[in-house]
Protein backbone atom coordinates (compact mmCIF):
# COMPACT_ATOMS: atom_id res chain seq x y z
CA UNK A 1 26.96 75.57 -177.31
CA UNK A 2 26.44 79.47 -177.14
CA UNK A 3 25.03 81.20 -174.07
CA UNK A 4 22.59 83.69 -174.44
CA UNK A 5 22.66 86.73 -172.22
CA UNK A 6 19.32 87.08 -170.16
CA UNK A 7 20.39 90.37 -167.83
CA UNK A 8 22.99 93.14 -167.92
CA UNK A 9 23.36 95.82 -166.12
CA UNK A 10 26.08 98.59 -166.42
CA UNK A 11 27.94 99.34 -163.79
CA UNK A 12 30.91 101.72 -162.88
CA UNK A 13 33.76 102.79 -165.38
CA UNK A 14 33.23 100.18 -168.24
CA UNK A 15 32.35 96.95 -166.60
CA UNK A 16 28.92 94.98 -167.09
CA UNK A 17 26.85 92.80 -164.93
CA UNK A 18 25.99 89.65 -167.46
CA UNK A 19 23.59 86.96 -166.31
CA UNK A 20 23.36 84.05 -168.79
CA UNK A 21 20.48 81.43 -169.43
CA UNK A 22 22.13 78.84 -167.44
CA UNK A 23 22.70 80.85 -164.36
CA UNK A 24 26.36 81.98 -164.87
CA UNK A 25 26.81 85.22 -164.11
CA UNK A 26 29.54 88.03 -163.25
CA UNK A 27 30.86 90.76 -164.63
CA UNK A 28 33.72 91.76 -167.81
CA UNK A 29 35.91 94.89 -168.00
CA UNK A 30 34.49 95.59 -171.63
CA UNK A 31 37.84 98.37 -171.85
CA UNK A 32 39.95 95.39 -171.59
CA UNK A 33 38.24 93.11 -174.49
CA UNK A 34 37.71 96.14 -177.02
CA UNK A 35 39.23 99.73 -178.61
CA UNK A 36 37.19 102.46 -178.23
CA UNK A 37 37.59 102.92 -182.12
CA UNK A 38 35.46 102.45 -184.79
CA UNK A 39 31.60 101.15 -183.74
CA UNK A 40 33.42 100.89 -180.20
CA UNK A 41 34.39 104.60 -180.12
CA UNK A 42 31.25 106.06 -178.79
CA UNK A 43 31.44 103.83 -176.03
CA UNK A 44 33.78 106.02 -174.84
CA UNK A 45 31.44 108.10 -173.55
CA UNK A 46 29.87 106.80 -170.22
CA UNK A 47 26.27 108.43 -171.18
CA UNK A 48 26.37 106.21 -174.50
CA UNK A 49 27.96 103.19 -173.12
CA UNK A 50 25.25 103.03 -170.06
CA UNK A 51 22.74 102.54 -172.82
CA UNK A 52 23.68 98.84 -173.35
CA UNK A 53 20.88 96.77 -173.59
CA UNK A 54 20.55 92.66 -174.42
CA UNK A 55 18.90 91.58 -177.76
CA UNK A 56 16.74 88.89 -177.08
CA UNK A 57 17.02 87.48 -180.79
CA UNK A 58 21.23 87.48 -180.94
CA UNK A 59 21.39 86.33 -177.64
CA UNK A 60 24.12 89.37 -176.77
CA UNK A 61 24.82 92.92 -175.29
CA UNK A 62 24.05 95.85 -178.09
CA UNK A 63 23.99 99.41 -177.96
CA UNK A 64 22.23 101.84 -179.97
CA UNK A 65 24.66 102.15 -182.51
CA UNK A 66 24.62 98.45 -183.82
CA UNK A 67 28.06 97.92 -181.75
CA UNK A 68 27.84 94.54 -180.04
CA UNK A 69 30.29 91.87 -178.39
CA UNK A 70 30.56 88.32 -179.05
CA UNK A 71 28.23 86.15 -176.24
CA UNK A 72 30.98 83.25 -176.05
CA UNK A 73 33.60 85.67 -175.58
CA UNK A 74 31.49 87.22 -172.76
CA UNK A 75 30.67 83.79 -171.17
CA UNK A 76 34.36 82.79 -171.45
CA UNK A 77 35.49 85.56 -169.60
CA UNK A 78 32.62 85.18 -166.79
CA UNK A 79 32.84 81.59 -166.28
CA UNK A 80 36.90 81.96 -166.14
CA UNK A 81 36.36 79.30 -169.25
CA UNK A 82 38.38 79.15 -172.00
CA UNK A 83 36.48 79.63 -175.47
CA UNK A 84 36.17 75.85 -177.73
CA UNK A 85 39.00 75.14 -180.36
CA UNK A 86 37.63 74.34 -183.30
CA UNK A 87 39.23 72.31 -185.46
CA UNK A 88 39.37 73.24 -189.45
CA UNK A 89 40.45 69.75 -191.48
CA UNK A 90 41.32 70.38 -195.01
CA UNK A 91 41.70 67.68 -197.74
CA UNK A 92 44.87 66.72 -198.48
């Protein structure tokens, strides 16, 4: 079950303060989950990456370029749990 993101707040070099709906909350080194290349390049730039803000409809951290990071990723890495396997079964 995904985890919406309710709060973040940006905080020193490129780490985030995430608070999730059911009260988990901590914070993720986003230089250590993503390449500042591509939609992730601008975040380079400490001005652009303050400007993080949650979108209430995807449930996530965006910023104003459309760039945004996967919630159960996020919530993984905050609650120190590891994402579900899912299982793909193909006929035989």
């Amino acid at each position: 079950m995904l985890k919406d993101i309710v709060e973040i707040r940006p905080l020193a070099g490129y780490r985030l303060f995430l608070r999730f709906e059911d009260g988990v909350e901590g914070e993720v080194d986003v230089a250590s989950l993503v390449e500042f290349k591509g939609v992730f390049a601008p975040l380079k730039d400490h001005e652009f990456f303050v400007q993080v803000r949650v979108d209430r409809e995807l449930g996530t951290v965006v910023w104003p370029n459309g760039a945004d990071l996967d919630p159960a990723v996020l919530y993984a890495h905050v609650s120190r749990k590891p994402l579900p396997r899912f299982e793909i079964k193909t006929a035989s």
